[in-house]
PDB file of N, CA and C in Angstrom:
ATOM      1  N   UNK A   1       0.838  -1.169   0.000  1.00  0.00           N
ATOM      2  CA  UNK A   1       0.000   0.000   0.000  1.00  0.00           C
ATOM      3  C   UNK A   1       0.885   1.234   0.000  1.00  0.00           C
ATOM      4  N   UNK A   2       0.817   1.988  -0.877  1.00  0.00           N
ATOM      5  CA  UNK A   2       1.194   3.303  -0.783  1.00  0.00           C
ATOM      6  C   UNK A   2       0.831   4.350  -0.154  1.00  0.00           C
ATOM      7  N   UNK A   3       1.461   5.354   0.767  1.00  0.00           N
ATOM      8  CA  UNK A   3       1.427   5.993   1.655  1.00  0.00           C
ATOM      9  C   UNK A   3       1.226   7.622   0.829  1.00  0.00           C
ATOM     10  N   UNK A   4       0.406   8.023   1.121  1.00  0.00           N
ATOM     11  CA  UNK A   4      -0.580   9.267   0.415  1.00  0.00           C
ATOM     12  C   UNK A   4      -0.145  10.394   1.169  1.00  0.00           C
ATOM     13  N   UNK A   5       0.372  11.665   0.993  1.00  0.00           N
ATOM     14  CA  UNK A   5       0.683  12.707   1.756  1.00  0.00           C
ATOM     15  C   UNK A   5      -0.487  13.533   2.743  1.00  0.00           C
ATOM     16  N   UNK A   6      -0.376  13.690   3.445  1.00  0.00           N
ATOM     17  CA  UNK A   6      -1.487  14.450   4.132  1.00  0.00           C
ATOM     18  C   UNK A   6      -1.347  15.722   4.264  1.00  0.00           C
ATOM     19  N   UNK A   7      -1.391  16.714   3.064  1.00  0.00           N
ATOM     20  CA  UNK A   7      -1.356  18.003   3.041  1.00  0.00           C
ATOM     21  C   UNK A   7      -3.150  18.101   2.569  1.00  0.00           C
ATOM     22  N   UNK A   8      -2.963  19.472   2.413  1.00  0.00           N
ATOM     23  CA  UNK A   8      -4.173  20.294   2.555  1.00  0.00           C
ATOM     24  C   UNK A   8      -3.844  22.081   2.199  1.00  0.00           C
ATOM     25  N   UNK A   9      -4.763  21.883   1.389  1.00  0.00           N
ATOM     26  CA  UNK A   9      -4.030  23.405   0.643  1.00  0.00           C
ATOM     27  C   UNK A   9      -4.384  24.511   1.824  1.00  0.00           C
ATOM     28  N   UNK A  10      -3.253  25.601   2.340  1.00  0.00           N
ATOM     29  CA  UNK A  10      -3.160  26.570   3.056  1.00  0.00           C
ATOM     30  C   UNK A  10      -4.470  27.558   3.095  1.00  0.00           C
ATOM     31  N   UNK A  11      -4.932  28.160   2.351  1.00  0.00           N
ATOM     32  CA  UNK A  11      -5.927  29.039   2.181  1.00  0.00           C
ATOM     33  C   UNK A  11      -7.667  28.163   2.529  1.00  0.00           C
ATOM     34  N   UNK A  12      -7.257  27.128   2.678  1.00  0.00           N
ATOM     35  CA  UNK A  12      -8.714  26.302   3.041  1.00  0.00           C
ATOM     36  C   UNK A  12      -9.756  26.645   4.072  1.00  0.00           C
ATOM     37  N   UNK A  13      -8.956  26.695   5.134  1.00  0.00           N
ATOM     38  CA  UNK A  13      -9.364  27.152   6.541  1.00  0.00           C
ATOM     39  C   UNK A  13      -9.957  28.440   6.356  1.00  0.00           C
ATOM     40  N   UNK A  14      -8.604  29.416   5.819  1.00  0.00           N
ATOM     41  CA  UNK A  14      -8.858  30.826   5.812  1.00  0.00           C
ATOM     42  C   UNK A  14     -10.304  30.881   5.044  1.00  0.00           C
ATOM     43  N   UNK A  15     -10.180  30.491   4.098  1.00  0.00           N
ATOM     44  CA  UNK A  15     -11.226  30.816   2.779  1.00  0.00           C
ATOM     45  C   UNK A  15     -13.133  30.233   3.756  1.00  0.00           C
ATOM     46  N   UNK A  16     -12.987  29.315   4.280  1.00  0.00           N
ATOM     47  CA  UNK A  16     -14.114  28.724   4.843  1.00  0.00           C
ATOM     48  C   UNK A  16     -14.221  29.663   6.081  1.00  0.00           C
ATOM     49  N   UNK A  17     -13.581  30.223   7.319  1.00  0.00           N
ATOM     50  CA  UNK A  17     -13.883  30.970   7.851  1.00  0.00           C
ATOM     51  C   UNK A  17     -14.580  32.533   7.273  1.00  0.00           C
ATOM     52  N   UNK A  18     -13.885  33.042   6.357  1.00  0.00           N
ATOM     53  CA  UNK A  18     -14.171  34.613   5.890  1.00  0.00           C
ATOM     54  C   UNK A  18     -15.468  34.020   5.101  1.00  0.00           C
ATOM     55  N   UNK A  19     -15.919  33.325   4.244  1.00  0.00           N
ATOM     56  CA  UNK A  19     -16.797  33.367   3.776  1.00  0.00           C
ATOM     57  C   UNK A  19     -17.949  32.680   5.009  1.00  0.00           C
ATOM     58  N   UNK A  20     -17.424  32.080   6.104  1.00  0.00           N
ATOM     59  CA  UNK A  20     -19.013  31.516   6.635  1.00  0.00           C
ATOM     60  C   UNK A  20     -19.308  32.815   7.578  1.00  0.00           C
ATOM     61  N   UNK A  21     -18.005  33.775   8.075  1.00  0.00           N
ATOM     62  CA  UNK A  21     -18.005  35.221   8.453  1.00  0.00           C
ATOM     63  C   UNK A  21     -19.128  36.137   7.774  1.00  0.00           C
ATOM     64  N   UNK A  22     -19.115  36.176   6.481  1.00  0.00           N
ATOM     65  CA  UNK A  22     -19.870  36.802   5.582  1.00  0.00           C
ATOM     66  C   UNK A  22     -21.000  36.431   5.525  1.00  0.00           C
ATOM     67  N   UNK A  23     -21.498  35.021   5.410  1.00  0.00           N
ATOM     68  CA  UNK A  23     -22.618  34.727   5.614  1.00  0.00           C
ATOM     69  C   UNK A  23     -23.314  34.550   6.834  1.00  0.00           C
ATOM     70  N   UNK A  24     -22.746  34.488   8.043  1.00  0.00           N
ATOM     71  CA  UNK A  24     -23.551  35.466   9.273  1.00  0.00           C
ATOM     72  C   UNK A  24     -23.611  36.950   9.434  1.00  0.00           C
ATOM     73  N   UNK A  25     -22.962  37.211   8.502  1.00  0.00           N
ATOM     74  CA  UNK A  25     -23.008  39.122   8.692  1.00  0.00           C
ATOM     75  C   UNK A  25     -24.315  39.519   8.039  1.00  0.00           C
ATOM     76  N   UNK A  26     -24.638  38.638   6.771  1.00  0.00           N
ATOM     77  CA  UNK A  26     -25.999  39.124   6.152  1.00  0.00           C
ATOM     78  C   UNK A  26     -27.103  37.994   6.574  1.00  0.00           C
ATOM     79  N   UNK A  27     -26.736  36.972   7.430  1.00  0.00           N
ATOM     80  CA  UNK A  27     -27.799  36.857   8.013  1.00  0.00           C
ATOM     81  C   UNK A  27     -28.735  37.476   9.403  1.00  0.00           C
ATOM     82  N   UNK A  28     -27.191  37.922   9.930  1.00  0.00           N
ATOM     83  CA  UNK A  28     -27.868  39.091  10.993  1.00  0.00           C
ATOM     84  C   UNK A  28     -28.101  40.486  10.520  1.00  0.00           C
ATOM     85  N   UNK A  29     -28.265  40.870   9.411  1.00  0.00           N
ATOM     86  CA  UNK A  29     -28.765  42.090   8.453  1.00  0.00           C
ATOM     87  C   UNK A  29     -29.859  41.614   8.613  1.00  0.00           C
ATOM     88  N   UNK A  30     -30.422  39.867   7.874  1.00  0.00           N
ATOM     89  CA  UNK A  30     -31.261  39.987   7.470  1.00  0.00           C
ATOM     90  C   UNK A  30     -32.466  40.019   8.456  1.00  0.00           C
ATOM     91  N   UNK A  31     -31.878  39.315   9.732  1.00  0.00           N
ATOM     92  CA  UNK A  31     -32.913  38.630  11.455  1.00  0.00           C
ATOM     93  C   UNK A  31     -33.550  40.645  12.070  1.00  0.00           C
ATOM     94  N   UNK A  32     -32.083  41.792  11.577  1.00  0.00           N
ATOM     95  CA  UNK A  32     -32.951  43.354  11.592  1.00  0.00           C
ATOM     96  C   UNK A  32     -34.116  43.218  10.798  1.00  0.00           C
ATOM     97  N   UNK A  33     -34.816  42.708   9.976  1.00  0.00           N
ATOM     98  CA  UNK A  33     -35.619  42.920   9.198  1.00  0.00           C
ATOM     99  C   UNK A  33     -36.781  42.136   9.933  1.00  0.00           C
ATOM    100  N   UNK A  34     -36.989  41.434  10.792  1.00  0.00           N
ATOM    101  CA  UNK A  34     -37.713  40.549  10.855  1.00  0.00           C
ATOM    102  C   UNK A  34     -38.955  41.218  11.854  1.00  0.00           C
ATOM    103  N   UNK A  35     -39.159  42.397  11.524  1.00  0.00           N
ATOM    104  CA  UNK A  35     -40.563  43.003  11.653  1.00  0.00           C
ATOM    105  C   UNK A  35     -41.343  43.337  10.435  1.00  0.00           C
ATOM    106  N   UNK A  36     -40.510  43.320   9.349  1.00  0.00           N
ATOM    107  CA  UNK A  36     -41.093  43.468   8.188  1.00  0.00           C
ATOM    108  C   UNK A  36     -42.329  42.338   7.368  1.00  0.00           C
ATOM    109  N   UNK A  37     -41.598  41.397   7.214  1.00  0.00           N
ATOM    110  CA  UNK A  37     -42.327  40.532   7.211  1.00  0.00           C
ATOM    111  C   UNK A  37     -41.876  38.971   8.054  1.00  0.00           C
ATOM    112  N   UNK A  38     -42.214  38.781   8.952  1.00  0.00           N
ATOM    113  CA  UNK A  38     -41.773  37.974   9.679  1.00  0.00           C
ATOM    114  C   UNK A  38     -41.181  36.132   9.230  1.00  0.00           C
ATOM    115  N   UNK A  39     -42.200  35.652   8.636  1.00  0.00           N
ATOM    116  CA  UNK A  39     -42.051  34.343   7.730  1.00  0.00           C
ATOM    117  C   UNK A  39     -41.167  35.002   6.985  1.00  0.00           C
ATOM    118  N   UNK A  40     -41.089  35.331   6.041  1.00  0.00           N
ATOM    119  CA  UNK A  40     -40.176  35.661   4.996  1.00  0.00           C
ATOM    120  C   UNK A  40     -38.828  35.809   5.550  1.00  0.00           C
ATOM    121  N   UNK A  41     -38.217  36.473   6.203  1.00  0.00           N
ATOM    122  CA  UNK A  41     -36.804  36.717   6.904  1.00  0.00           C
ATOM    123  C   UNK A  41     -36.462  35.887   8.059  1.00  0.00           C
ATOM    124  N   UNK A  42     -37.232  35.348   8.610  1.00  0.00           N
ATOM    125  CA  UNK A  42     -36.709  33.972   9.302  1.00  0.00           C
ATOM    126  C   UNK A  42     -36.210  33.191   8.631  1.00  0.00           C
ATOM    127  N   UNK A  43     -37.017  32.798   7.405  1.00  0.00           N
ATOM    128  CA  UNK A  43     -36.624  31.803   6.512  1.00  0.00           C
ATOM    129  C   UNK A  43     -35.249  32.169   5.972  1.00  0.00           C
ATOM    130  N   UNK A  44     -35.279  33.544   5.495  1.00  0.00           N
ATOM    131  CA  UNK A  44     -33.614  34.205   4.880  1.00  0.00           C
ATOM    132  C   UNK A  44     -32.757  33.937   6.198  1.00  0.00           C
ATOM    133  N   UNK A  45     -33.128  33.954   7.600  1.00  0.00           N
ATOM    134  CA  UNK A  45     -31.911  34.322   8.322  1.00  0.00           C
ATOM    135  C   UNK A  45     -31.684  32.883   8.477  1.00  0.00           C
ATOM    136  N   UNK A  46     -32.514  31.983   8.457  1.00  0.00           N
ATOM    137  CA  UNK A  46     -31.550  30.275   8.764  1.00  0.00           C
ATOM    138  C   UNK A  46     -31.104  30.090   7.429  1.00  0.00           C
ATOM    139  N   UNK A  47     -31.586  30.300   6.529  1.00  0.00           N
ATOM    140  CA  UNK A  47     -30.912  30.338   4.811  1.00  0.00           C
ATOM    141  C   UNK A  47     -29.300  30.561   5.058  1.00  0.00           C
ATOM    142  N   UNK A  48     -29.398  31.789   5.878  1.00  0.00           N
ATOM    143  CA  UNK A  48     -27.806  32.536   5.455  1.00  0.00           C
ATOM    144  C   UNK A  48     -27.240  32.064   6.640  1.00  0.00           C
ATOM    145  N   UNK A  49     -28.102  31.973   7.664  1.00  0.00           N
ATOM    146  CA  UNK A  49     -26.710  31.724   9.207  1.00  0.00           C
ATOM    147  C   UNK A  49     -26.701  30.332   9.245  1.00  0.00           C
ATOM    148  N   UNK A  50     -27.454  29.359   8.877  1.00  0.00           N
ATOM    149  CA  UNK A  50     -27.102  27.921   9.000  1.00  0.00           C
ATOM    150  C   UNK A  50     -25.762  27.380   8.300  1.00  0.00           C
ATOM    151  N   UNK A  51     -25.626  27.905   7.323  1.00  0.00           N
ATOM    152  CA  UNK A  51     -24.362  27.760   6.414  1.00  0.00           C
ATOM    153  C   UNK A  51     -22.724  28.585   7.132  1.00  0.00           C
ATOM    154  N   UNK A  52     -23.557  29.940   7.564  1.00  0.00           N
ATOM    155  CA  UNK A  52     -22.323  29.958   7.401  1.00  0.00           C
ATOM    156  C   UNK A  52     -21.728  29.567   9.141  1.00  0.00           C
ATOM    157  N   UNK A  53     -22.394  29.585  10.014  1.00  0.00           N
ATOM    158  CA  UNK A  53     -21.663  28.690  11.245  1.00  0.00           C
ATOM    159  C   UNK A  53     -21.229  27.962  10.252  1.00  0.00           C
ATOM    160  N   UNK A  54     -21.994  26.533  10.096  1.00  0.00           N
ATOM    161  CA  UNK A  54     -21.309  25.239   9.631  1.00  0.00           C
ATOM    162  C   UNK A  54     -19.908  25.764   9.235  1.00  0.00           C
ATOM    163  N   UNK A  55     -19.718  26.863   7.990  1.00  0.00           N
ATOM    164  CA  UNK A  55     -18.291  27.190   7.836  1.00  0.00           C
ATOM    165  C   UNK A  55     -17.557  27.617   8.400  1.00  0.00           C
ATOM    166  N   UNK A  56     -18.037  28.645   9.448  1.00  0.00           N
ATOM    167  CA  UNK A  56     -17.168  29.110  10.669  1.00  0.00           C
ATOM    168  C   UNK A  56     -16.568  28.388  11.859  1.00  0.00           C
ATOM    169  N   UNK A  57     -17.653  27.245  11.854  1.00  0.00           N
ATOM    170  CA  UNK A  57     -16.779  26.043  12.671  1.00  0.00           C
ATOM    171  C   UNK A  57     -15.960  25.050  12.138  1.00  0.00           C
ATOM    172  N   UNK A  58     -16.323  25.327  10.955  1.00  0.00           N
ATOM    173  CA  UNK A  58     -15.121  23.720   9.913  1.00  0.00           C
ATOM    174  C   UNK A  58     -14.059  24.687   9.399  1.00  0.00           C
ATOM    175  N   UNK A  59     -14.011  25.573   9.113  1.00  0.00           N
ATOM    176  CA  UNK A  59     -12.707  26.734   8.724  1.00  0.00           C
ATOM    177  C   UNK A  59     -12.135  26.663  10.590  1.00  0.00           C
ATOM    178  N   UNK A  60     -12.571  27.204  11.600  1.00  0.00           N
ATOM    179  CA  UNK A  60     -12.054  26.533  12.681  1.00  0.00           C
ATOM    180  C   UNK A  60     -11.175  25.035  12.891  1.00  0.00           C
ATOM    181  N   UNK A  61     -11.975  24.155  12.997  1.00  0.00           N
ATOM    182  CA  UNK A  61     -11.624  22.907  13.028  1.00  0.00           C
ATOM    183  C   UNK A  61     -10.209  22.608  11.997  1.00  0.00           C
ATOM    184  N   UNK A  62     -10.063  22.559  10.831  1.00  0.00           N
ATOM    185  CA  UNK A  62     -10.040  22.637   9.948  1.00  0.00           C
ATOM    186  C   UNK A  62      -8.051  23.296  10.412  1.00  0.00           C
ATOM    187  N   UNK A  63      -8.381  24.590  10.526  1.00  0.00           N
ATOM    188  CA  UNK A  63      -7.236  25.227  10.816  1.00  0.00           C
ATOM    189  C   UNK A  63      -6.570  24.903  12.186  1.00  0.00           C
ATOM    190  N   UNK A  64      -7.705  24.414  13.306  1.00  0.00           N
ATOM    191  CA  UNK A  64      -6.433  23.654  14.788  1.00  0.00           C
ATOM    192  C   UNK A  64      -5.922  22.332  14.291  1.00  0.00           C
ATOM    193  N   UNK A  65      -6.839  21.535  12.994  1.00  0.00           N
ATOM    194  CA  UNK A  65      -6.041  19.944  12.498  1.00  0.00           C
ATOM    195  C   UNK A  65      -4.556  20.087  11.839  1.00  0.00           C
ATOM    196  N   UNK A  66      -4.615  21.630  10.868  1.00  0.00           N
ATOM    197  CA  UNK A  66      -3.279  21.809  10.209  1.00  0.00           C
ATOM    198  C   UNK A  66      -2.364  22.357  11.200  1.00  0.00           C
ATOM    199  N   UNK A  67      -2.367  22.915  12.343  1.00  0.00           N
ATOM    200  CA  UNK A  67      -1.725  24.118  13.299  1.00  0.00           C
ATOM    201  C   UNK A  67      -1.153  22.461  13.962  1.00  0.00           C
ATOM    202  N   UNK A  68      -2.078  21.641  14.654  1.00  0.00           N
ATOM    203  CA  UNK A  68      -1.352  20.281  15.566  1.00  0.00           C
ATOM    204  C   UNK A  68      -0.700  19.429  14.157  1.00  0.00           C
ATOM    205  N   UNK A  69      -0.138  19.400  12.888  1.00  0.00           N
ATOM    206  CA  UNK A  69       0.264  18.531  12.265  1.00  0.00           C
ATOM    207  C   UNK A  69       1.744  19.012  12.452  1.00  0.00           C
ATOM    208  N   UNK A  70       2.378  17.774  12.196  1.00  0.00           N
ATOM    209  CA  UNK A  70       4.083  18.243  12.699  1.00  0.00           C
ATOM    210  C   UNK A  70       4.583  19.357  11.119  1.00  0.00           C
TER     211      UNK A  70
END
């Protein structure tokens, strides 16, 4: 069996944090709105903030797995 390198391209982490960053920034734009029409912008704010946690914690994760690799 051949032994496979375990790299991981540098900008991965970064790139998945700033963008799941971005997508809680306009989902809490969008949760201000939610006197307007209420159904409607709930639905936008788990649209936009469900995603981007998920990325803000795997751009996390993600970057302490490469930081502990020798």
């Amino acid at each position: 069996m051949t032994h496979q390198p375990d790299t991981t391209a540098p900008t991965a982490p970064l790139l998945c944090a700033v963008v799941g960053t971005v997508l809680m920034a306009v989902g809490g734009m969008l949760f201000v709105n939610v006197n307007e029409d209420p159904e409607f912008f709930i639905v936008l704010t788990v649209a936009f903030t469900a995603p981007g946690l998920y990325l803000l914690i795997t751009g996390a994760v993600a970057h302490g797995i490469r930081l502990a690799r020798p």
